[in-house]
N, C-alpha and C. Protein backbone atom coordinates (compact mmCIF):
# COMPACT_ATOMS: atom_id res chain seq x y z
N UNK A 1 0.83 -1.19 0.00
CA UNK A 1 0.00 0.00 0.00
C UNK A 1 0.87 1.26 0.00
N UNK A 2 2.01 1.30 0.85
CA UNK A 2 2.55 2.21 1.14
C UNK A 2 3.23 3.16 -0.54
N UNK A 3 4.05 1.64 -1.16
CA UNK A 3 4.66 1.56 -2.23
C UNK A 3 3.69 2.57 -3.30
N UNK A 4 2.67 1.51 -3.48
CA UNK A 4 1.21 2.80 -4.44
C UNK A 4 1.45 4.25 -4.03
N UNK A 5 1.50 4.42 -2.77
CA UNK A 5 1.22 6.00 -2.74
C UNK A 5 2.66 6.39 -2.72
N UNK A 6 3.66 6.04 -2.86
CA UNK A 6 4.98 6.57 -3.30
C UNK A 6 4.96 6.41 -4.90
N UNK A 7 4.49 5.72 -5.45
CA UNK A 7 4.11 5.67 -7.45
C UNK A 7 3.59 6.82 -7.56
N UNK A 8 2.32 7.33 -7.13
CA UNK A 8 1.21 7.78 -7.39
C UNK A 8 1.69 9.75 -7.16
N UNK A 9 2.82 9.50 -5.68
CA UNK A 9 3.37 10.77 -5.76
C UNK A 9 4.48 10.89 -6.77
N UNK A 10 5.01 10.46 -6.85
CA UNK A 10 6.26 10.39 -8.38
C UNK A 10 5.81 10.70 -9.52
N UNK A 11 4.54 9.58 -9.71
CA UNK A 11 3.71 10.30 -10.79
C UNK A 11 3.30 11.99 -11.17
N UNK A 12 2.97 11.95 -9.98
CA UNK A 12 2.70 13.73 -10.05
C UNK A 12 3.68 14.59 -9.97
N UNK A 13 4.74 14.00 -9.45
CA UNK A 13 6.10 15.06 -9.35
C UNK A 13 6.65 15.11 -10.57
N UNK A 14 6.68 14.11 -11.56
CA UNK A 14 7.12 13.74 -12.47
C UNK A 14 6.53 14.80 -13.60
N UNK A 15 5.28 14.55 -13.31
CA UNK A 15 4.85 14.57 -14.45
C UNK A 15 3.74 16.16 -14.39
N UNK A 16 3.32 16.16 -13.62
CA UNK A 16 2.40 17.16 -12.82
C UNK A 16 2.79 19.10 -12.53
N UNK A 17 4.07 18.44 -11.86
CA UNK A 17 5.24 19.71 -11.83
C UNK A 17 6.05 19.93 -13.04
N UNK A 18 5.85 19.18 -13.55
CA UNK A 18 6.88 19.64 -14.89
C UNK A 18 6.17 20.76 -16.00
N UNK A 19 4.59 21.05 -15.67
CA UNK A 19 3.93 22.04 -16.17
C UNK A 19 4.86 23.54 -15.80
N UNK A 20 4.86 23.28 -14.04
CA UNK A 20 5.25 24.25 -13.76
C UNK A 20 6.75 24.52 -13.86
N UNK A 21 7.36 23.87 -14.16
CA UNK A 21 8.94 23.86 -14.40
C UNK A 21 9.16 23.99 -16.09
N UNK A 22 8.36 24.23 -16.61
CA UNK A 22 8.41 24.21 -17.93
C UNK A 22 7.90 25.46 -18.19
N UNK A 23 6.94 26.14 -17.55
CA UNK A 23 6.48 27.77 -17.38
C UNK A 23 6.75 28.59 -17.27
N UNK A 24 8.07 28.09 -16.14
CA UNK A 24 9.17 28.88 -15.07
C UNK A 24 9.85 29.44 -16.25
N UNK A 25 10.75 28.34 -17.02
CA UNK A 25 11.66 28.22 -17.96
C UNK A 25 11.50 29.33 -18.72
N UNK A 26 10.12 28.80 -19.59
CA UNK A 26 10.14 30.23 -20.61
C UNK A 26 9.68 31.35 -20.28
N UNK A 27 9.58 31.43 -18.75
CA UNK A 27 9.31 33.20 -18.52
C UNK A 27 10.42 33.89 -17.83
N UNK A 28 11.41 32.71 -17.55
CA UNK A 28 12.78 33.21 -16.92
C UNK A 28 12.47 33.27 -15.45
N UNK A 29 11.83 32.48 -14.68
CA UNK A 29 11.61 32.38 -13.63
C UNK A 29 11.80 31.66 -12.37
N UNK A 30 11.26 31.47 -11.03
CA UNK A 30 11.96 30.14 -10.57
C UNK A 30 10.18 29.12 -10.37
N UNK A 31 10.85 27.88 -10.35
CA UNK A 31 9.51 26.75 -10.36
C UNK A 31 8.76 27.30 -9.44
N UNK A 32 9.49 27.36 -8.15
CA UNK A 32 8.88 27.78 -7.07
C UNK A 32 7.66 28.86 -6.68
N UNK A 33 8.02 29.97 -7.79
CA UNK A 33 7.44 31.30 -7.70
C UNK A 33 6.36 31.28 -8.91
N UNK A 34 6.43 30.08 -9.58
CA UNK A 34 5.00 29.67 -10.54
C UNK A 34 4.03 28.94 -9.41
N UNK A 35 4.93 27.90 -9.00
CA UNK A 35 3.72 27.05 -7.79
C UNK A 35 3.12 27.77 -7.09
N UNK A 36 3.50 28.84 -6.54
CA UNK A 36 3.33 29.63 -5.59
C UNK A 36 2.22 30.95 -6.03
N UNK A 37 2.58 31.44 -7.12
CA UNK A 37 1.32 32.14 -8.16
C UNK A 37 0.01 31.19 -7.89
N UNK A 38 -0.21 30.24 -8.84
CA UNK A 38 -0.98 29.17 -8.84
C UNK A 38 -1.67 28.64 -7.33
N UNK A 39 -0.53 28.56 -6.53
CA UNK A 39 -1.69 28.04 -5.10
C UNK A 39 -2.20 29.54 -4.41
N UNK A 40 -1.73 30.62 -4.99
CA UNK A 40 -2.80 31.66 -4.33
C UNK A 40 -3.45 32.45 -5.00
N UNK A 41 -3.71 31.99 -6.39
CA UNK A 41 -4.56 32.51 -7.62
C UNK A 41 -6.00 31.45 -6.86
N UNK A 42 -5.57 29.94 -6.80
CA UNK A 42 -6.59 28.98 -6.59
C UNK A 42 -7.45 29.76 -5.21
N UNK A 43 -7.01 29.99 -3.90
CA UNK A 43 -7.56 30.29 -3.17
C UNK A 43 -7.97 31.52 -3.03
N UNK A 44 -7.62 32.48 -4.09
CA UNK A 44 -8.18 33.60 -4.22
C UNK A 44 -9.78 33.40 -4.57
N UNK A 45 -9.48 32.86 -6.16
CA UNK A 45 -10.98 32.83 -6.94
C UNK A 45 -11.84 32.32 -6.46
N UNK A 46 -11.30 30.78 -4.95
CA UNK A 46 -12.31 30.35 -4.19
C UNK A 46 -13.43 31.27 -3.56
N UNK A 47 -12.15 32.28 -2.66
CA UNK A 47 -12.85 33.21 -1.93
C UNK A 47 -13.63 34.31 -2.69
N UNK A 48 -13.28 34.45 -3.96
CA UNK A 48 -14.15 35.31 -4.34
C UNK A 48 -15.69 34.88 -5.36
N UNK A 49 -15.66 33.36 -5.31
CA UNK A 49 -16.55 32.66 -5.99
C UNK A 49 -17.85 32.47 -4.25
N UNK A 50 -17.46 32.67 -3.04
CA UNK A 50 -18.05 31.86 -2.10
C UNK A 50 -18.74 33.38 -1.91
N UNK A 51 -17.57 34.57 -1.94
CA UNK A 51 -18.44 35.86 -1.59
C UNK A 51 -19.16 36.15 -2.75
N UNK A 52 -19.30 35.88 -4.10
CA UNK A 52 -20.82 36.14 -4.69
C UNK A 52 -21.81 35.77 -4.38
N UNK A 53 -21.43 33.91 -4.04
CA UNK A 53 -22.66 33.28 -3.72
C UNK A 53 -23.56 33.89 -2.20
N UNK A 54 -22.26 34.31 -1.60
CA UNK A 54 -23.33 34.99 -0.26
C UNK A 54 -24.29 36.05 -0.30
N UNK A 55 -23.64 37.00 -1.12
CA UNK A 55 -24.17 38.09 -1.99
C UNK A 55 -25.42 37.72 -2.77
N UNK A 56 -25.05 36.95 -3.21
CA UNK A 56 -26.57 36.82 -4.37
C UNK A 56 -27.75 36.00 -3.23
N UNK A 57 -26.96 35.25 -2.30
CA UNK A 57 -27.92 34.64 -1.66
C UNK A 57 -28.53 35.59 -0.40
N UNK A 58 -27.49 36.52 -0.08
CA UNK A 58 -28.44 37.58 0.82
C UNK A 58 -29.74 38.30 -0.09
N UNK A 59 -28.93 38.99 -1.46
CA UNK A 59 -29.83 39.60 -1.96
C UNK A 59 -31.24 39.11 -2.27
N UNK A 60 -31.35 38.01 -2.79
CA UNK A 60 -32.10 37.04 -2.93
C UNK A 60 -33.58 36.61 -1.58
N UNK A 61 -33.06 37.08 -0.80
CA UNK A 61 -33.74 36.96 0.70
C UNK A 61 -34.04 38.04 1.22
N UNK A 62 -33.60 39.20 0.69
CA UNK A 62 -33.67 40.54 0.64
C UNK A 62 -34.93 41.00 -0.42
N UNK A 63 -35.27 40.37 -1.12
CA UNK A 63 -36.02 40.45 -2.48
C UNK A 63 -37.18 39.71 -2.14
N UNK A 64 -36.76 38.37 -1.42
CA UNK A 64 -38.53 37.68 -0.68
C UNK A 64 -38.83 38.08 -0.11
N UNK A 65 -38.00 39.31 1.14
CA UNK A 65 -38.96 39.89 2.28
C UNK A 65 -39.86 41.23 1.54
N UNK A 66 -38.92 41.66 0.57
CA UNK A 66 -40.01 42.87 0.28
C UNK A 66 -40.74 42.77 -0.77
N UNK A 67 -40.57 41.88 -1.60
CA UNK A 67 -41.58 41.50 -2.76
C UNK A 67 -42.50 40.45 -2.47
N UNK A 68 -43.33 40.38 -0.67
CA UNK A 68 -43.77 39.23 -0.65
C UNK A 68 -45.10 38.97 -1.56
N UNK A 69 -45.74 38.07 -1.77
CA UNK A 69 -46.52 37.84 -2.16
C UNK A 69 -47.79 37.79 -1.39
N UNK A 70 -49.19 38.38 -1.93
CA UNK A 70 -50.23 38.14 -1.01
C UNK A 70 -51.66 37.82 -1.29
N UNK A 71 -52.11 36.76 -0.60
CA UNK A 71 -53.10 36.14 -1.64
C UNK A 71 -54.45 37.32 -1.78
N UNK A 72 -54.43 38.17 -0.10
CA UNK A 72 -55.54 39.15 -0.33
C UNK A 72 -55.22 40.33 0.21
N UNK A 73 -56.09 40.96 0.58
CA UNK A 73 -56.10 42.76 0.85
C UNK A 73 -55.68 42.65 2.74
N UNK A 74 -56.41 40.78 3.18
CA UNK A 74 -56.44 40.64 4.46
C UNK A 74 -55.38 40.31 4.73
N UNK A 75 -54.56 39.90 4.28
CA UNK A 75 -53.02 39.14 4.36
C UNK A 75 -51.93 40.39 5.13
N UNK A 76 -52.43 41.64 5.01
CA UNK A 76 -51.56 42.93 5.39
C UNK A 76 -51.28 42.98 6.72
């Protein structure tokens, strides 16, 4: 078992990082400072994909309280 997950990471070091070592290269850069772009581009767009959804989902609840619906004149 152990062996698999030493393949499985090789695999990706191998093969996975070599995107980013190949990026580095032709922008004159170091690997490091591509990986490093990349893991805080990822957790950026997270955070800014989770604050729309809160946004749209406040607004959204904001929009049922004052557009309620009413079946009559007595409902007020």
């Amino acid at each position: 078992m152990l062996q698999l997950v030493y393949d499985i990471r090789h695999y990706f070091e191998k093969r996975g990082f070599y995107v980013c070592s190949r990026l580095a290269d032709r922008l004159g850069m170091r690997a490091k400072s591509v990986r490093l772009f990349f893991i805080y581009v990822s957790f950026a767009t997270m955070g800014v994909g989770f604050a729309i959804y809160l946004t749209l989902a406040f607004w959204l609840k904001l929009k049922d309280l004052v557009y309620a619906k009413r079946t009559s004149v007595f409902d007020l």
